[in-house]
C-alpha atoms as a PDB file:
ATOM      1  CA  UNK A   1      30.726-130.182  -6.670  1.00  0.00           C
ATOM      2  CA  UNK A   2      28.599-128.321  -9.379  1.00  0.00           C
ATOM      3  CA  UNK A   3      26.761-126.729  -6.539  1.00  0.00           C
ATOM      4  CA  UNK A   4      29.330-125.190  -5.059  1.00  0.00           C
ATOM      5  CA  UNK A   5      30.431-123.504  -8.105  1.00  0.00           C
ATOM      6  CA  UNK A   6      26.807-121.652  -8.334  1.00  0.00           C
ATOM      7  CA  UNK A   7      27.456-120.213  -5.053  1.00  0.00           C
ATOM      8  CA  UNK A   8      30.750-118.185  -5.673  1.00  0.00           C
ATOM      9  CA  UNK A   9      28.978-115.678  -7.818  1.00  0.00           C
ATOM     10  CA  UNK A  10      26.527-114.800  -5.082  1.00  0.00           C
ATOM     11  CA  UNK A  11      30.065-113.762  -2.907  1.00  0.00           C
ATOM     12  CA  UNK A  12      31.147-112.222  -6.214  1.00  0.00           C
ATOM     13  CA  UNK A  13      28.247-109.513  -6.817  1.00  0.00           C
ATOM     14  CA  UNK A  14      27.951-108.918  -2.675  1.00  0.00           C
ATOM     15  CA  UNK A  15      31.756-107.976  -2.733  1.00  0.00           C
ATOM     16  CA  UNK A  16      31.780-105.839  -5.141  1.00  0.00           C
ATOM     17  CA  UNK A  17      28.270-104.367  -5.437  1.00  0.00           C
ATOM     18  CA  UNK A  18      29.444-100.689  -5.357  1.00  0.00           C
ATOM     19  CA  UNK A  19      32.590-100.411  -7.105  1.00  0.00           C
ATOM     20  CA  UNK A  20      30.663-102.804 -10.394  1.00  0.00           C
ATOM     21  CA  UNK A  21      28.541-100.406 -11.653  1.00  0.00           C
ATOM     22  CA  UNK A  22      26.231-102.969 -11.675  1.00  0.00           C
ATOM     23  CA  UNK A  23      27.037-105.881 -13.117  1.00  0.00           C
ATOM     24  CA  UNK A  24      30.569-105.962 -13.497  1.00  0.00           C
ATOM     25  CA  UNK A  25      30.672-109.777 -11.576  1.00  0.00           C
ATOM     26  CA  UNK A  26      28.812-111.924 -13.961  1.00  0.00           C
ATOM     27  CA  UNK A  27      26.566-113.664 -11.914  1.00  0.00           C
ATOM     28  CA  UNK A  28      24.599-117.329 -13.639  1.00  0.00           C
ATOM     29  CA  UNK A  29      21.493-118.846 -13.348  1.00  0.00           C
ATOM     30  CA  UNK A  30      21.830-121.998 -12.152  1.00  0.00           C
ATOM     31  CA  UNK A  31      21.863-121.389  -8.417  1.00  0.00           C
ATOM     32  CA  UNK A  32      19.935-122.308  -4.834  1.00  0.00           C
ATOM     33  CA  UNK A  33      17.685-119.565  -3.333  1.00  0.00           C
ATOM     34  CA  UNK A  34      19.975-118.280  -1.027  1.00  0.00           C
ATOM     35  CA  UNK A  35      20.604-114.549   1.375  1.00  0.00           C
ATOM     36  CA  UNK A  36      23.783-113.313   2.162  1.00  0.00           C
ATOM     37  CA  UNK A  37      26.057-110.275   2.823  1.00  0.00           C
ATOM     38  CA  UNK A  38      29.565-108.673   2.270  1.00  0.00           C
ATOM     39  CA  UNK A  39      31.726-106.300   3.759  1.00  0.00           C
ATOM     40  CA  UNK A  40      34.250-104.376   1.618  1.00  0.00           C
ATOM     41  CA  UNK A  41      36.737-101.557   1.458  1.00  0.00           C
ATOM     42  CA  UNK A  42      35.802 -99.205  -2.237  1.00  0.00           C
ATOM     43  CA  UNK A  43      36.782 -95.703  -3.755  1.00  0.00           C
ATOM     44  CA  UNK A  44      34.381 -92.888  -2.422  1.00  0.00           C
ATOM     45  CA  UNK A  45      33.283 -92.408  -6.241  1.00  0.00           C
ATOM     46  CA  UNK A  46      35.146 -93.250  -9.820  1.00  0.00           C
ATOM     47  CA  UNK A  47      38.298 -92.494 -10.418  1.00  0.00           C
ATOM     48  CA  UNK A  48      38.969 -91.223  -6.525  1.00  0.00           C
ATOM     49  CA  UNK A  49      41.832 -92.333  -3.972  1.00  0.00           C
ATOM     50  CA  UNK A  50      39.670 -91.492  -0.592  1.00  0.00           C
ATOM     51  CA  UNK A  51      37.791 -95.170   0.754  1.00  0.00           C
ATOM     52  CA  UNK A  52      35.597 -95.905   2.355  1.00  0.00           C
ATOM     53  CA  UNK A  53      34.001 -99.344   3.933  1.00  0.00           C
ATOM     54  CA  UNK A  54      30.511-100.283   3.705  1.00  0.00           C
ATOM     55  CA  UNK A  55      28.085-103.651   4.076  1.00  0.00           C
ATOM     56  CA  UNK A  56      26.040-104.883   0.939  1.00  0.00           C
ATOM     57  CA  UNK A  57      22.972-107.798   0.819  1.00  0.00           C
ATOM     58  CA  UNK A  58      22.360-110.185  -1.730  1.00  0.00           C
ATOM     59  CA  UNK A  59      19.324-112.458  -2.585  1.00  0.00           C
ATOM     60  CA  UNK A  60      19.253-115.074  -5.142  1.00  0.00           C
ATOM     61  CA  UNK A  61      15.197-116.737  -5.475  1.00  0.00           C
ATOM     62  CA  UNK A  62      14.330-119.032  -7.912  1.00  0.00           C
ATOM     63  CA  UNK A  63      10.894-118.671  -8.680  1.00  0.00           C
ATOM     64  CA  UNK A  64       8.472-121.893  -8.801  1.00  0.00           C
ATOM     65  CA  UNK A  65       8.558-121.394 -12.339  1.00  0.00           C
ATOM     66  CA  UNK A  66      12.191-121.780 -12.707  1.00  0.00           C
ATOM     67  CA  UNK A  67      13.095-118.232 -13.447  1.00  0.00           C
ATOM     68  CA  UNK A  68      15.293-116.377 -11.330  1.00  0.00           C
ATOM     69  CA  UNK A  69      15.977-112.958  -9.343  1.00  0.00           C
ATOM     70  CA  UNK A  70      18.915-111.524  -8.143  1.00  0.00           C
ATOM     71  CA  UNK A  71      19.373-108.775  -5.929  1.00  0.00           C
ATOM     72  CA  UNK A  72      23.242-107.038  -4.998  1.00  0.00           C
ATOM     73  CA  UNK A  73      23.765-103.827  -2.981  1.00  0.00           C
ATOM     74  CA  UNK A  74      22.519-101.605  -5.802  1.00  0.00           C
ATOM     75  CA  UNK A  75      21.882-104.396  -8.154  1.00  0.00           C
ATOM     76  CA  UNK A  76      18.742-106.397  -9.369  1.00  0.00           C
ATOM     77  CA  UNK A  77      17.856-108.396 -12.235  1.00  0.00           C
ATOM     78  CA  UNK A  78      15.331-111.085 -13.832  1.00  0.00           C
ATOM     79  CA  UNK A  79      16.305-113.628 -16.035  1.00  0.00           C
ATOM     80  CA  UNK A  80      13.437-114.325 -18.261  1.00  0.00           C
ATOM     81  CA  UNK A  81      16.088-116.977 -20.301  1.00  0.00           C
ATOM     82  CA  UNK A  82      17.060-120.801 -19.335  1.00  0.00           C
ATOM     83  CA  UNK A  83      18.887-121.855 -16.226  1.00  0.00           C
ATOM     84  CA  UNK A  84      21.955-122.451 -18.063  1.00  0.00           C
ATOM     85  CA  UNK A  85      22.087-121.314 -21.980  1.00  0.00           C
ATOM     86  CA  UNK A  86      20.674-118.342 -23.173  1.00  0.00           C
ATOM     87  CA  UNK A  87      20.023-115.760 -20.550  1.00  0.00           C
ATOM     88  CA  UNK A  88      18.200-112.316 -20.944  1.00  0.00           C
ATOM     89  CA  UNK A  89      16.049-109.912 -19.030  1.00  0.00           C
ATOM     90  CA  UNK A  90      15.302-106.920 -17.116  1.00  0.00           C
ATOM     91  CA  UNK A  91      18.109-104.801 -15.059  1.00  0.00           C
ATOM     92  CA  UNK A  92      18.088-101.875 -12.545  1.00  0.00           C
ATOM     93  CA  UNK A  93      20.497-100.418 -10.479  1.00  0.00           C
ATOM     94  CA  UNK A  94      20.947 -97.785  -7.843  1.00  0.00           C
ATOM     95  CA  UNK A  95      24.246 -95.717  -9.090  1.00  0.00           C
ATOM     96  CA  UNK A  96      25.793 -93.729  -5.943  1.00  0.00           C
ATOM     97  CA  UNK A  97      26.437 -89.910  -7.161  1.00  0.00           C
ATOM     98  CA  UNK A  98      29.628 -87.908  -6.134  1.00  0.00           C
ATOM     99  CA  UNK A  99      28.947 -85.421  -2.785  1.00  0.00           C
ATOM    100  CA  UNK A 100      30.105 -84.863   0.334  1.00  0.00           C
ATOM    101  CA  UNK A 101      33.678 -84.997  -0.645  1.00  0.00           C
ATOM    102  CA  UNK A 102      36.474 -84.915   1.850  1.00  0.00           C
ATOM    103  CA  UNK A 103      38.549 -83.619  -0.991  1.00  0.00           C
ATOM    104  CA  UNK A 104      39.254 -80.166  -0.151  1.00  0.00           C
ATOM    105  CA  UNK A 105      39.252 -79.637  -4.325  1.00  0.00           C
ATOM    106  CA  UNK A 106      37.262 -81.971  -6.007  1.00  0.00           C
ATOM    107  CA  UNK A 107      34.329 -81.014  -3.282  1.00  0.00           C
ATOM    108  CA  UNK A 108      34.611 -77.651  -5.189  1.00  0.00           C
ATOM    109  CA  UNK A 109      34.005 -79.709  -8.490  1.00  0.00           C
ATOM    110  CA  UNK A 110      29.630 -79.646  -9.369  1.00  0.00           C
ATOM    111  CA  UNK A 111      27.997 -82.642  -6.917  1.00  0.00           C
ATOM    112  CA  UNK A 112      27.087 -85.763  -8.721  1.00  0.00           C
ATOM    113  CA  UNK A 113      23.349 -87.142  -7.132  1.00  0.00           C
ATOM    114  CA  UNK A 114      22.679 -90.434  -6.444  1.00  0.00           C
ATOM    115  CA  UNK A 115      19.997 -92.304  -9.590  1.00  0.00           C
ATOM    116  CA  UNK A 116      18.557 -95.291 -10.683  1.00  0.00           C
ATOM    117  CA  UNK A 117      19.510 -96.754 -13.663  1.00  0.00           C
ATOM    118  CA  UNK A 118      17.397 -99.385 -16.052  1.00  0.00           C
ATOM    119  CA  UNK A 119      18.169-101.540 -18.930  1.00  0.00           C
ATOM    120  CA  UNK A 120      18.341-105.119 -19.747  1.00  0.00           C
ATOM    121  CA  UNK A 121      20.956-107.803 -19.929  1.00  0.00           C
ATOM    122  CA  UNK A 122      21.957-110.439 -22.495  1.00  0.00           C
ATOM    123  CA  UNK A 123      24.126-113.390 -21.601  1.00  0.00           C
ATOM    124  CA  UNK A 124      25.525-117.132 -22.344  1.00  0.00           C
ATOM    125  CA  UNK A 125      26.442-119.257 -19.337  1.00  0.00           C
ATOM    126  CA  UNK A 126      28.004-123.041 -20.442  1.00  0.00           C
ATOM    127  CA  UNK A 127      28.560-125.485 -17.325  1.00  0.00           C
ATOM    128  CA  UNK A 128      31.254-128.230 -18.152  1.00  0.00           C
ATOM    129  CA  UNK A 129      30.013-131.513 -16.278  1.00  0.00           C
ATOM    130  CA  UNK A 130      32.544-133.708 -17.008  1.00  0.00           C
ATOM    131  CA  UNK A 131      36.314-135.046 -14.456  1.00  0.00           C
ATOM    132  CA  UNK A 132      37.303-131.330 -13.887  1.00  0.00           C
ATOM    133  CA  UNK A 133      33.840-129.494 -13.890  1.00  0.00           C
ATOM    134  CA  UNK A 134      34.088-125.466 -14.826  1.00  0.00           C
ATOM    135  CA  UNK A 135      31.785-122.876 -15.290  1.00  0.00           C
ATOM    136  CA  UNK A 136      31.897-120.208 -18.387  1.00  0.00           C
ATOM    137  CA  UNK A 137      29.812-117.059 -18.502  1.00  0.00           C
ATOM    138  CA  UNK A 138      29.768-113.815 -20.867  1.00  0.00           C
ATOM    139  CA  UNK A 139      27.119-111.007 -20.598  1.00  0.00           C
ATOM    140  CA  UNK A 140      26.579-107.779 -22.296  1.00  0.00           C
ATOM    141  CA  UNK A 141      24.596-105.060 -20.329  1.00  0.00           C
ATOM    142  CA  UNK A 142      22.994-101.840 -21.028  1.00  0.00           C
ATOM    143  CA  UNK A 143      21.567 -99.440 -18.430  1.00  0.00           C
ATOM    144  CA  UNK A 144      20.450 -95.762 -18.566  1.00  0.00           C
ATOM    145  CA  UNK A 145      18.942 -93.231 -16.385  1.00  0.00           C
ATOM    146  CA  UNK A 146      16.846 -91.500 -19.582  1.00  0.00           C
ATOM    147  CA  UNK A 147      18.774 -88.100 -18.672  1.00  0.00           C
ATOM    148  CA  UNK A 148      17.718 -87.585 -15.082  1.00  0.00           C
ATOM    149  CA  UNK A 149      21.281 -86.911 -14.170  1.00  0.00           C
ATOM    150  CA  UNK A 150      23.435 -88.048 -17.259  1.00  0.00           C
ATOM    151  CA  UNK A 151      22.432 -88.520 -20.627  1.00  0.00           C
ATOM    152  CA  UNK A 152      23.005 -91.616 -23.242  1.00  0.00           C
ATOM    153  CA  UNK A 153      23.466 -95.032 -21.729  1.00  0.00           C
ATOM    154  CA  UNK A 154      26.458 -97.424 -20.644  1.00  0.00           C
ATOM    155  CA  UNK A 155      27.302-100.508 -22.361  1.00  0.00           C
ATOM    156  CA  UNK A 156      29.186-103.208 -20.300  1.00  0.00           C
ATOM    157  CA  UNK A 157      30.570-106.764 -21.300  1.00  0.00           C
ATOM    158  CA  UNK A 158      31.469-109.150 -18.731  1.00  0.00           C
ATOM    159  CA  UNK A 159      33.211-112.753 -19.081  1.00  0.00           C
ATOM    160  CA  UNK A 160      33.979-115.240 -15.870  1.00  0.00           C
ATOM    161  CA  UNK A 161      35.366-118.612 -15.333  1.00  0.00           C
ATOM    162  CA  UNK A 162      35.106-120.769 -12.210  1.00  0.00           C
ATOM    163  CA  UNK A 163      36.523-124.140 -11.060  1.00  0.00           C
ATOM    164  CA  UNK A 164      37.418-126.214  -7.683  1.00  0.00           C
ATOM    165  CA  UNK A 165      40.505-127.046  -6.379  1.00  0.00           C
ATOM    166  CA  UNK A 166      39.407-129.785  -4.507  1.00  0.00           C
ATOM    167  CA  UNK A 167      35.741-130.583  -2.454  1.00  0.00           C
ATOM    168  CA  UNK A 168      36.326-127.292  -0.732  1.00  0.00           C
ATOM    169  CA  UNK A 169      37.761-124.437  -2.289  1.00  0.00           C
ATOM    170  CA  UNK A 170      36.997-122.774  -5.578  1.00  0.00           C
ATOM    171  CA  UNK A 171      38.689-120.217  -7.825  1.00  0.00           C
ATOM    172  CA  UNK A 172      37.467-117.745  -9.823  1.00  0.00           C
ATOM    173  CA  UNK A 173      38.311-114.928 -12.257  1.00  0.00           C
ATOM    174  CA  UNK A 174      36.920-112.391 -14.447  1.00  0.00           C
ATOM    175  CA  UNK A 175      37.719-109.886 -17.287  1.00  0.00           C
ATOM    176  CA  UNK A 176      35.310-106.924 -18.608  1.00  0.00           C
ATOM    177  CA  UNK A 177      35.169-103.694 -20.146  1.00  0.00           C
ATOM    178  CA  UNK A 178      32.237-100.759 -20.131  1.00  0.00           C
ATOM    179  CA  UNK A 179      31.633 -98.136 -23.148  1.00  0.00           C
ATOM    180  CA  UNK A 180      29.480 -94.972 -21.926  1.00  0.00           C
ATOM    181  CA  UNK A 181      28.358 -91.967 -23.668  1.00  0.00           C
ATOM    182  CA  UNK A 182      29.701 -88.673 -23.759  1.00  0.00           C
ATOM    183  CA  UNK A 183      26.960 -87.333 -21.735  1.00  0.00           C
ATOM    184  CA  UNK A 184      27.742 -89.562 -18.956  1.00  0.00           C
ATOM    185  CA  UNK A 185      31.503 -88.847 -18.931  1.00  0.00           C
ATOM    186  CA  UNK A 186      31.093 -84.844 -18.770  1.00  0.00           C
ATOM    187  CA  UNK A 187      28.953 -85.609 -15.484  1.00  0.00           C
ATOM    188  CA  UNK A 188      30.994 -88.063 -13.550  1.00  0.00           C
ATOM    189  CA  UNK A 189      34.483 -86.994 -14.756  1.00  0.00           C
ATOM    190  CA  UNK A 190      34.083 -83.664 -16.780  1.00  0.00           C
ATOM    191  CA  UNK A 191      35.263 -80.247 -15.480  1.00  0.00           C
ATOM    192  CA  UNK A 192      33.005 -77.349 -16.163  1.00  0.00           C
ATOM    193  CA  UNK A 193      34.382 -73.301 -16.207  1.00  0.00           C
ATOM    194  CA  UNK A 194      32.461 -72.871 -13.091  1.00  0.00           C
ATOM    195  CA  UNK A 195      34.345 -75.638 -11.699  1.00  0.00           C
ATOM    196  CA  UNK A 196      37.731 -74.723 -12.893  1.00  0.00           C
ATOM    197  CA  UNK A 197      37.242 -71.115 -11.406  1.00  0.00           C
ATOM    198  CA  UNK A 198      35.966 -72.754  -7.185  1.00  0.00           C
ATOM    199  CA  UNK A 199      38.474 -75.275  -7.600  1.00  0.00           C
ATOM    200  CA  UNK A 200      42.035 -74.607  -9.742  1.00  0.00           C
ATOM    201  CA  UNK A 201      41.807 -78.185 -11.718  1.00  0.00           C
ATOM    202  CA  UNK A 202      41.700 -77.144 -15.415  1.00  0.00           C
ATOM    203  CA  UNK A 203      38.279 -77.381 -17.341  1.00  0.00           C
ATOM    204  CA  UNK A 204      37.875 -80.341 -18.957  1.00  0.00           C
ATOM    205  CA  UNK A 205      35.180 -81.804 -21.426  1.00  0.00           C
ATOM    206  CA  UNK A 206      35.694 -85.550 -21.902  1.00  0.00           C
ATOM    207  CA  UNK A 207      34.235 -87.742 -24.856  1.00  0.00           C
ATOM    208  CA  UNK A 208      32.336 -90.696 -24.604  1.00  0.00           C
ATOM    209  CA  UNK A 209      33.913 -93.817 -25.267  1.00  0.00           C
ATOM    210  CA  UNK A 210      35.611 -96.688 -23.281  1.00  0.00           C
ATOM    211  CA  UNK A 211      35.793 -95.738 -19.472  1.00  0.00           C
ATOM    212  CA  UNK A 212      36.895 -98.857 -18.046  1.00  0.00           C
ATOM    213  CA  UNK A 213      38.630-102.248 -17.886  1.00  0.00           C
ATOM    214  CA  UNK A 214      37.953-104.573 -14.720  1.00  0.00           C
ATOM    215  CA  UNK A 215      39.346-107.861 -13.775  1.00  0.00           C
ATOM    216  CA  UNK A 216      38.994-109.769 -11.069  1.00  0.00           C
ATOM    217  CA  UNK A 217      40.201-113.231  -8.961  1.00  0.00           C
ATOM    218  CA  UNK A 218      38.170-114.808  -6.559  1.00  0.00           C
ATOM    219  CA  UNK A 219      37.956-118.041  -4.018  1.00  0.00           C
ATOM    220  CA  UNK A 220      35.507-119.700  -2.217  1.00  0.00           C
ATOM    221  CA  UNK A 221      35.574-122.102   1.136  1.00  0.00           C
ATOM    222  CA  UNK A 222      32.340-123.937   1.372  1.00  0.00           C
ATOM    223  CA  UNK A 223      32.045-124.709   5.129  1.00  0.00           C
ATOM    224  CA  UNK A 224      29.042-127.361   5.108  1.00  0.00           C
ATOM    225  CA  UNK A 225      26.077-128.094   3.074  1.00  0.00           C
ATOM    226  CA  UNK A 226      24.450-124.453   3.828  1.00  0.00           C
ATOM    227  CA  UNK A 227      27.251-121.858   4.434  1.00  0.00           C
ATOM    228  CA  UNK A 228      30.109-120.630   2.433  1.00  0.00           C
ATOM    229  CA  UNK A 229      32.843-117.355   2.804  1.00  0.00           C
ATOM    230  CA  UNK A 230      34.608-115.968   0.306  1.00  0.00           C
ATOM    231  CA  UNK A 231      37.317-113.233  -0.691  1.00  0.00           C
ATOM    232  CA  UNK A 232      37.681-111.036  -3.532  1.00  0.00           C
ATOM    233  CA  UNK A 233      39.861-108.472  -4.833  1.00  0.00           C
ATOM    234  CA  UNK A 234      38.722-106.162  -7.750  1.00  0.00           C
ATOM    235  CA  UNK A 235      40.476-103.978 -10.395  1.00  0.00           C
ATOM    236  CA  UNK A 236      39.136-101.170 -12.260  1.00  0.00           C
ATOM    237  CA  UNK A 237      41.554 -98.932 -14.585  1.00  0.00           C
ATOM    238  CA  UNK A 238      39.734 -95.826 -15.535  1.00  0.00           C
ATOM    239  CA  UNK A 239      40.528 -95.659 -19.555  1.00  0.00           C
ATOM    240  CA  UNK A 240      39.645 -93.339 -22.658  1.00  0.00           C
ATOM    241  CA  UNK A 241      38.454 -90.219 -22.387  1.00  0.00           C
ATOM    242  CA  UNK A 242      37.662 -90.889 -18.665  1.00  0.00           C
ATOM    243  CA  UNK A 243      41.418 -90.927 -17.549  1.00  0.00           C
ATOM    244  CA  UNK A 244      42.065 -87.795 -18.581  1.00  0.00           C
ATOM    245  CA  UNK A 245      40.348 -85.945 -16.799  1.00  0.00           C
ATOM    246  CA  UNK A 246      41.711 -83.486 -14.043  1.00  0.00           C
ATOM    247  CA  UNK A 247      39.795 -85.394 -10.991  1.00  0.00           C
ATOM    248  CA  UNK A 248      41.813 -88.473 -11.913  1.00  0.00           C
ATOM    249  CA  UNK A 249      45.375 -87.452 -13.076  1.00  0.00           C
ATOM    250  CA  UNK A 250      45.069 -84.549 -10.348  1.00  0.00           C
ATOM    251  CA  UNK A 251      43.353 -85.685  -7.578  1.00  0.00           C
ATOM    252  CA  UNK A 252      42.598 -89.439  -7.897  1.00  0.00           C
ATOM    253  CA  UNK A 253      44.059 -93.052  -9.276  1.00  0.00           C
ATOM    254  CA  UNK A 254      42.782 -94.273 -12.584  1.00  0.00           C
ATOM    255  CA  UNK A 255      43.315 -98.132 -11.052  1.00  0.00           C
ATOM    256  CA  UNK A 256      40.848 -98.447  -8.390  1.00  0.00           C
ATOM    257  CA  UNK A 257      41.056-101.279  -5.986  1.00  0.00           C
ATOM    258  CA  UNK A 258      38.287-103.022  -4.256  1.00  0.00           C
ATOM    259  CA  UNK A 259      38.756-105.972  -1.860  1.00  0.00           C
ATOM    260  CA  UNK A 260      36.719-107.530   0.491  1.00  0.00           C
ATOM    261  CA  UNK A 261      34.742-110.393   2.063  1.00  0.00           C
ATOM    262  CA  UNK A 262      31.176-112.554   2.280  1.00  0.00           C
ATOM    263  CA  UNK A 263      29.017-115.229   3.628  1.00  0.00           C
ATOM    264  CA  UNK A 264      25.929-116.740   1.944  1.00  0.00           C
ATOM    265  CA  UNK A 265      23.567-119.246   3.323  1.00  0.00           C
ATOM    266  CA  UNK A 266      21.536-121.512   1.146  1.00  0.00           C
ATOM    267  CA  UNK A 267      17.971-122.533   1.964  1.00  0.00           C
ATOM    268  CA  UNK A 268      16.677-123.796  -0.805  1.00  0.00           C
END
């Protein structure tokens, strides 16, 4: 029954690969080599109300070596640490910009372009093993894209807990919170004059700070010894600094809902 708790998380990061940031979903070590994919419904960009539906992969591959790589949508990351215990590595992620907005005024609001992002990750995953097995995980992340399009960095922590409710189904939730500088806020959510003047929202020059709370709740049907599906519904409420500005209040939702669904198959 352990092994079917390692395989929720793959679900987890597929599902929500967009509207994470990258690595909102903490995701452990201790899992089979395995491909998958999810379909989901997202915001167009933070802090919006238009959606939009899209299709994500996922790889997990544990090297010969016992270390591990994971790979989500826009997500990827090495864990150089132990299969359970102390975990720690490289990150990167692929964070979607702001353009092409059906919005008839925030598409007058400066275009946001697509970038990579790269930092490392830090984390502590604990696997109970005993009548009613469980697994705890906490992570902190920190990613930048070294001023290409915003400057300073973002700082996310992430806890999750899993458990069965019988040989089949599993549940699973998850709390976390992300800190980002003020240079990222003025891109993503600040108004500039220019702005103000194409569009009517009011200018508006956020601090840094905290810029968001997630949760999460999750479960898993393992089919057979290979395949499992899964369902997920995600929260994000846009906070600090972040949720005042003019393209949420005005034009958006600072609680941004993602749902959706996957399959993974493991082969190893």
């Amino acid at each position: 029954m352990l092994a079917g708790l390692r395989v929720p998380f793959l679900l987890s990061g597929l599902i929500v690969a967009h509207a994470s940031h990258a690595a909102a979903v903490d995701l452990p070590g201790m899992l089979p080599s395995m491909i998958g994919g999810g379909l989901g419904s997202t915001t167009d960009y933070a802090g919006g109300k238009d959606r939009f539906v899209g299709v994500v992969p996922g790889v997990r591959y544990v090297t010969d070596g016992g270390r591990l790589f994971e790979l989500y949508g826009p997500y990827a990351q090495f864990d150089f640490g132990g299969i359970t215990g102390l975990q720690y590595g490289p990150a990167i992620s692929l964070r979607l910009g702001r353009s092409n907005v059906d919005d008839p005024v925030v598409s007058q609001v400066h275009e946001v372009h697509t970038t990579v992002e790269g930092g490392g990750f830090v984390g502590y995953e604990y696997e109970h093993v005993g009548t009613v097995p469980y697994r705890l995980r906490g992570s902190v992340t920190v990613v930048t894209n070294a001023g290409i399009v915003y400057t300073g960095a973002r700082v996310s922590v992430n806890g999750s807990f899993w458990m069965p409710l019988n040989r089949r189904v599993f549940a699973g939730v998850g709390v976390g919170a992300s800190w980002v500088s003020q240079g990222f806020n003025q891109v993503y959510f600040g108004v500039t004059q220019e702005d103000s003047a194409r569009s009517g929202l009011p200018a508006f020059s956020p601090s840094g700070g905290l810029e968001q709370m997630t949760g999460w709740l999750a479960a898993i049907y393992q089919f057979d010894k290979h395949w499992f599906g899964g369902a997920m519904i995600y929260c994000q409420r846009i906070s600090g600094s972040a949720a005042d500005s003019p393209i949420v209040t005005q034009r958006g939702n600072r609680n941004q809902i993602t749902y959706g669904a996957g399959v993974a198959y493991a082969f190893k």
